[in-house]
Protein backbone atom coordinates (compact mmCIF):
# COMPACT_ATOMS: atom_id res chain seq x y z
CA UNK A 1 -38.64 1.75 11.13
CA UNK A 2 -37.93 5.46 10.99
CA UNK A 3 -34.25 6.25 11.06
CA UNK A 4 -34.14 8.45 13.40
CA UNK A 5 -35.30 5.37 15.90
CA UNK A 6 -32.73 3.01 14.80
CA UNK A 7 -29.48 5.31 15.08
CA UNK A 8 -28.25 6.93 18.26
CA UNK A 9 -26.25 9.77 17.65
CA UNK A 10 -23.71 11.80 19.84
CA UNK A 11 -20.97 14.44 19.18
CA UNK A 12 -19.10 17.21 21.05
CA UNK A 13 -16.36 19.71 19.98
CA UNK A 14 -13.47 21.59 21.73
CA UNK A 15 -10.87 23.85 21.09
CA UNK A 16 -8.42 21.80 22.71
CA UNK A 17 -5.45 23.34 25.46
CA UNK A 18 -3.21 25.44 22.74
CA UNK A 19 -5.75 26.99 20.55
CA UNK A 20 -7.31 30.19 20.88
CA UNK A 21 -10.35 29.27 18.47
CA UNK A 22 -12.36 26.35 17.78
CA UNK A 23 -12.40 25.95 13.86
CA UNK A 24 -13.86 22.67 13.86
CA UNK A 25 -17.68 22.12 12.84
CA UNK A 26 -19.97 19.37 13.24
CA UNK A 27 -23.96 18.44 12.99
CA UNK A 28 -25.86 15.36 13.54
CA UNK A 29 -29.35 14.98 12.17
CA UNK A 30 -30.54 11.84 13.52
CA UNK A 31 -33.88 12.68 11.13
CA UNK A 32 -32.55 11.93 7.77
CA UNK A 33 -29.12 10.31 9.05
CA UNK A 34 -27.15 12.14 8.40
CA UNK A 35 -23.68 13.02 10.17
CA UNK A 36 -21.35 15.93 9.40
CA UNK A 37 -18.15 17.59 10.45
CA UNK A 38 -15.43 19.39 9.31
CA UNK A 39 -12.06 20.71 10.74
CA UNK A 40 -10.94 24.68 9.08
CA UNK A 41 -7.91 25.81 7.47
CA UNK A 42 -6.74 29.55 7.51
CA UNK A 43 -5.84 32.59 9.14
CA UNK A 44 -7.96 34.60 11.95
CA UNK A 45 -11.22 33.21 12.30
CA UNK A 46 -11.66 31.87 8.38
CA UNK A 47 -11.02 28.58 9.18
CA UNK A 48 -14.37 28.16 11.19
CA UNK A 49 -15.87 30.28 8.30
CA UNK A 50 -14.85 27.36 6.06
CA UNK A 51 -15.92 24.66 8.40
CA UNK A 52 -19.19 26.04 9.05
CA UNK A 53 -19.96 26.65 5.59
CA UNK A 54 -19.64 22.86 4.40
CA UNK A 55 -21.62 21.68 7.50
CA UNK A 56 -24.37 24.35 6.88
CA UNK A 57 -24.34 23.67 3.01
CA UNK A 58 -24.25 19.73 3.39
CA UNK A 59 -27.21 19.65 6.14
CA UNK A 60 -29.39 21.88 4.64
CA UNK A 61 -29.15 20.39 1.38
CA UNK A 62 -29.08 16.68 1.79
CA UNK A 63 -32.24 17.15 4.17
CA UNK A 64 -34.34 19.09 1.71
CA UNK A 65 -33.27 17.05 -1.18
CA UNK A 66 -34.85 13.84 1.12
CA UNK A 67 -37.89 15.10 0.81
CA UNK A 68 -38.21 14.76 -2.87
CA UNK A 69 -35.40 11.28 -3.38
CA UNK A 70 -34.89 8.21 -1.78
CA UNK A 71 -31.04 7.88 -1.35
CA UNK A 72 -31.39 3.97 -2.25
CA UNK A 73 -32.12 4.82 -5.64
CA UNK A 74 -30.42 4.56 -8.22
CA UNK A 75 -28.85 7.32 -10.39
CA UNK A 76 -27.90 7.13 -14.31
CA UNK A 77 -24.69 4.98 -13.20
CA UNK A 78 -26.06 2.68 -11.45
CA UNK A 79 -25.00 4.10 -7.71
CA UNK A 80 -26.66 4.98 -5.17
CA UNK A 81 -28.31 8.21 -4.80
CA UNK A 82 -27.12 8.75 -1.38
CA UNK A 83 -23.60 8.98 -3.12
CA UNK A 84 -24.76 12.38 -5.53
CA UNK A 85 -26.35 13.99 -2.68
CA UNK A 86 -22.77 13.91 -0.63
CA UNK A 87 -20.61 14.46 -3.62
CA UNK A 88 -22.49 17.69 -5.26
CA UNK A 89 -23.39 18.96 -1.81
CA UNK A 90 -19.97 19.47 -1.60
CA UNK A 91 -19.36 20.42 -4.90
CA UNK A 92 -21.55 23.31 -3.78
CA UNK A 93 -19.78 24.10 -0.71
CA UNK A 94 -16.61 24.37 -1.98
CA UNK A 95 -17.42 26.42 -4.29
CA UNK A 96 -19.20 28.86 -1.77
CA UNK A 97 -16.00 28.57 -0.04
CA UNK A 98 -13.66 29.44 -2.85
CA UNK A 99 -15.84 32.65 -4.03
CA UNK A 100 -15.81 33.99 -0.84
CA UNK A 101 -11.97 33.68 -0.45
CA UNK A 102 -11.51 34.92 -4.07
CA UNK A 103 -13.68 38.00 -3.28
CA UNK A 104 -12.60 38.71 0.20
CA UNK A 105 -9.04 39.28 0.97
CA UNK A 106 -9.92 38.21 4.90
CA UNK A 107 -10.93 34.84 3.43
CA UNK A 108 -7.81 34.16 0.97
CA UNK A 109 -6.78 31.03 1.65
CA UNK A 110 -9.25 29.41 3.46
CA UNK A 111 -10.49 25.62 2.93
CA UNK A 112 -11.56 22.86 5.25
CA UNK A 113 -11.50 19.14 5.74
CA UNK A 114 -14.71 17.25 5.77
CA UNK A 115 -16.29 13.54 6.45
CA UNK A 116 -19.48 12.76 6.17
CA UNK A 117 -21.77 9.95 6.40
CA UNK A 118 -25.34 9.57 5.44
CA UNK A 119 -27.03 6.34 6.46
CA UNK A 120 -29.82 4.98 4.79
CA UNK A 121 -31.77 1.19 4.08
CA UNK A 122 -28.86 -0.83 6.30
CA UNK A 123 -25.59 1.01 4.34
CA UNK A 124 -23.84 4.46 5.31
CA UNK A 125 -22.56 6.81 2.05
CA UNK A 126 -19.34 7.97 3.56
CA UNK A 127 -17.60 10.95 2.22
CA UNK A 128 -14.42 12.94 2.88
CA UNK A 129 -11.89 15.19 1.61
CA UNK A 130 -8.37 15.90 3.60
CA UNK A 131 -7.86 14.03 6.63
CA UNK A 132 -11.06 13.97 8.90
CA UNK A 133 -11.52 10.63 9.93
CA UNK A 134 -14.47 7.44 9.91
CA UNK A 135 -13.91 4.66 11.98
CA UNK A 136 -15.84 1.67 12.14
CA UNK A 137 -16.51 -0.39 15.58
CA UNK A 138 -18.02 -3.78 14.40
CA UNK A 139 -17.67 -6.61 17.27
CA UNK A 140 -14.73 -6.36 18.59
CA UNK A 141 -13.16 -4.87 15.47
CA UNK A 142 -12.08 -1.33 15.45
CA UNK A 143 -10.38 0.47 11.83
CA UNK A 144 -10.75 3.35 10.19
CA UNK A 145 -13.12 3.02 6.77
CA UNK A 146 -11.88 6.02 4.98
CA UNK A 147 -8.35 7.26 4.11
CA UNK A 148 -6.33 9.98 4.77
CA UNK A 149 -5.55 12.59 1.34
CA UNK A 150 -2.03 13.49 3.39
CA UNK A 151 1.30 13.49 2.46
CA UNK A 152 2.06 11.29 5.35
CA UNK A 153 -0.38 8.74 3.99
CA UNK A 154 1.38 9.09 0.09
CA UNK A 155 4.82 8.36 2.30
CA UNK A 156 2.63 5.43 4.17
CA UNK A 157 1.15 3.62 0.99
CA UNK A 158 4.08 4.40 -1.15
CA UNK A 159 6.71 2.57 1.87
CA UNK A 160 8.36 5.59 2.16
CA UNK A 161 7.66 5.34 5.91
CA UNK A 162 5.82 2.64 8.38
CA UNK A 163 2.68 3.28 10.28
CA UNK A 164 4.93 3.13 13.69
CA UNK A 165 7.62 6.25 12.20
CA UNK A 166 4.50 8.28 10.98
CA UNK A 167 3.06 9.13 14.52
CA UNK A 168 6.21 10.84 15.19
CA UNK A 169 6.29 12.72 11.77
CA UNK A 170 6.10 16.36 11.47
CA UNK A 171 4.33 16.16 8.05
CA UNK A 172 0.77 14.96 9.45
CA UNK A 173 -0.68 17.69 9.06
CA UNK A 174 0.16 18.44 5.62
CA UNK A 175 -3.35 17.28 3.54
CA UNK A 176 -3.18 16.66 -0.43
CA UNK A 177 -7.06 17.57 -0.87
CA UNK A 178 -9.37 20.56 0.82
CA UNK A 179 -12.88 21.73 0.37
CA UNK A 180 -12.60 25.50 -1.03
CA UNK A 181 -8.83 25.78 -1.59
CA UNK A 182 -9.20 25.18 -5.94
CA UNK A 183 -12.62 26.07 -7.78
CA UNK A 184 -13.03 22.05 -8.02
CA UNK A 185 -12.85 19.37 -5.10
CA UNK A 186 -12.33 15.66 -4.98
CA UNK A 187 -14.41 14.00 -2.95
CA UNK A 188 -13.99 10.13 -2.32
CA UNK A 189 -17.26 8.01 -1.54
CA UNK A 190 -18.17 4.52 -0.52
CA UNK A 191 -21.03 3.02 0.29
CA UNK A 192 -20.35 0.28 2.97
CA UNK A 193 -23.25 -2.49 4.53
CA UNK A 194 -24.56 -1.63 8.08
CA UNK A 195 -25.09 -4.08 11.24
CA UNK A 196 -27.36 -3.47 14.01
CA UNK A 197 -24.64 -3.41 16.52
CA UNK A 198 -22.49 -1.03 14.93
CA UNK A 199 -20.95 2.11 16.16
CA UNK A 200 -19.19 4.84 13.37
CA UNK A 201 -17.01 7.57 14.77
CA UNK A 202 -16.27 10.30 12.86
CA UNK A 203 -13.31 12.57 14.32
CA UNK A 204 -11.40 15.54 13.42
CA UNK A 205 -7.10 15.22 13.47
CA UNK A 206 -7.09 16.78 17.49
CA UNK A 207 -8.34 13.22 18.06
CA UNK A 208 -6.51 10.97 16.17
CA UNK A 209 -3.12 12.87 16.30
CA UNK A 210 -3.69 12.45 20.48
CA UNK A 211 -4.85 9.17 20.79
CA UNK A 212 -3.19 6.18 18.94
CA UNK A 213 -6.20 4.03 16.99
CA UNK A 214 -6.14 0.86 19.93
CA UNK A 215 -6.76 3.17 22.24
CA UNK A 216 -9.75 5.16 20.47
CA UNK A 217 -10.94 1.59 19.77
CA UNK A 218 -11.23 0.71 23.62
CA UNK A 219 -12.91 3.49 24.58
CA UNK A 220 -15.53 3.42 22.11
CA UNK A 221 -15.55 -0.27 22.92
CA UNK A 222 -15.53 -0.19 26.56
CA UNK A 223 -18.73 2.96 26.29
CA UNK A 224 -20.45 1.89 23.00
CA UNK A 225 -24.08 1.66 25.99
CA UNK A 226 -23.19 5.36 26.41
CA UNK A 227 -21.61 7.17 23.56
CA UNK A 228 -22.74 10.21 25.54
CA UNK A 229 -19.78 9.28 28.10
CA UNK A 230 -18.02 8.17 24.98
CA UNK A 231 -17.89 11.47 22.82
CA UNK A 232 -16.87 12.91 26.36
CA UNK A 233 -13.74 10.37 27.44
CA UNK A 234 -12.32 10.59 23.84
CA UNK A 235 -12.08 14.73 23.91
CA UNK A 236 -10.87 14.11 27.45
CA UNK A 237 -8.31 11.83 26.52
CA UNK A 238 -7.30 14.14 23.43
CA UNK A 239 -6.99 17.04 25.85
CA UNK A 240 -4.98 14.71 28.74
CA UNK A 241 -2.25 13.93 25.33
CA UNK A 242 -1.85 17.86 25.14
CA UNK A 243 -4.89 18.66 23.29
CA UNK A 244 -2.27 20.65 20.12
CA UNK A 245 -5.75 21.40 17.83
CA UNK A 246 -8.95 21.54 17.95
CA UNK A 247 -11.01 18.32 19.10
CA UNK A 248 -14.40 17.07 17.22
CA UNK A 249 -16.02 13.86 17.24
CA UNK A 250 -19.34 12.31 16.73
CA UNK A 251 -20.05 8.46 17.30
CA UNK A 252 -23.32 7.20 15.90
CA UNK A 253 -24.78 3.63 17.11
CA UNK A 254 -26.87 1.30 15.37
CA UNK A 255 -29.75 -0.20 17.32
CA UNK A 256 -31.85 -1.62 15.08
CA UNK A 257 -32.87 -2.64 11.47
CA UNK A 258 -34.03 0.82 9.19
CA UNK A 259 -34.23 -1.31 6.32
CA UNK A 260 -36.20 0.95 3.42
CA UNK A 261 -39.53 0.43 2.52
CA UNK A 262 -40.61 -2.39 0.11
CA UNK A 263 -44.09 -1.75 -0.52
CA UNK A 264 -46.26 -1.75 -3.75
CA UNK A 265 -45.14 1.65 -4.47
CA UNK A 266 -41.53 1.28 -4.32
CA UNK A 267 -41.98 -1.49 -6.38
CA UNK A 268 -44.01 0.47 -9.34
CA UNK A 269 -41.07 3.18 -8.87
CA UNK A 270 -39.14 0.75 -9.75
CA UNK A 271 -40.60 -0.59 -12.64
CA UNK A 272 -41.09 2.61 -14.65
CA UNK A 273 -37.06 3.44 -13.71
CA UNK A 274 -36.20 -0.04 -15.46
């Protein structure tokens, strides 16, 4: 089954009630499944430069580069392709990001989160630098499947402070890792196993710094038939807390199997790889 029949995909973005600009990004391509966004750092409007670089950079990329790979290949390590593609797409971003801010003084500074997920042969290759979010709704089982790179998640793991005390922190917004800032990024990837069933949110910080995680996990629970209305209630809800930043999410729903391809020719592929 084509992929773009199996997933359901649904986003929506807003500047929230404080800010004056939105300088979040986002992009779903339900074609190669592939979900995007990112949430930008800096002064005047070179935060949404940022943003919309990685999510321009990332789409364009990992959807040309399908035409020519099949993400569930493997590459000279043994991983999945899918997990290159994400990784050195951007690689390639951030380093758009940090010429431009080296060579124009507007731009100094500038960087961006980013989370991304590319789905592919029942698994997703998630991505993400800073603290831009992936939850996963499986059943009635709602967590988050990435981590945040935040100071308030080095006080978290190291016991400095509990989950409870960090809501109330001032440091939350303080991230350890952004796309563009140094001429080198660290992205973390993971390749996780997909059910039909499922339903992945991806979310800037205006969300999650809003709404507490139970009740994210209820709405997209209580909506996962529409994730239109969901994408909707969620900003809503973000806006109703006092909507401080910028609000982004996209949810994408699994329908059905999009197992890849096991024919003849996948097999001979195989073969001649070893």
């Amino acid at each position: 089954m084509k992929i773009e029949h199996a997933l359901e995909m649904a986003s929506l973005t807003h500047p929230g009630r404080v800010r004056a600009h939105n300088e979040d990004s986002l992009s779903c391509e339900p074609s190669c499944g592939l979900a995007v966004l990112a949430d930008g750092m800096g002064g005047y409007n070179a935060g949404e430069v940022a943003s919309g670089i990685t999510v321009s950079v990332l789409t364009t990329e990992v959807r040309n580069s399908l035409q020519t790979v099949r993400p569930e290949d493997k590459n000279d390590r043994g991983e999945d392709i899918a997990t290159d593609l994400l990784r050195d797409n951007i690689q390639k971003a951030n380093a758009s990001i940090f010429h431009a801010a080296q060579s124009q003084p507007q731009y100094a500074g500038m960087g961006t989160t980013v989370v991304t997920a590319l789905f592919y042969d029942n698994r997703v290759a998630v991505a993400h630098v800073g603290d831009s979010r992936m939850y996963r709704l499986r059943g009635d089982v709602f967590e988050p499947i990435t981590k945040d790179h935040s100071l308030l998640q080095e006080q978290i793991d190291s016991g400095m402070i509990s989950k409870e005390d960090a809501r109330l922190s001032r440091n939350k917004n303080l991230v350890t890792r952004a796309v563009g800032i140094d001429s080198e990024v660290s992205t973390e990837v993971h390749v996780h196993a997909v059910e039909v069933g499922d339903v992945y949110l991806l979310c800037s910080d205006g969300l999650n710094d809003m709404v507490d995680d139970d009740q994210i996990g209820g709405t997209v629970s209580a909506l996962r038939s529409n994730i239109s209305l969901a994408v909707g209630q969620l900003v809503k809800m973000a806006n109703d807390n006092g909507g401080r930043d910028n609000i982004s999410v996209i949810l994408v729903k699994v329908n059905s199997d999009f197992s890849a391809p096991r024919g003849f020719m996948s097999r001979v592929r195989a073969w001649f790889k070893g």
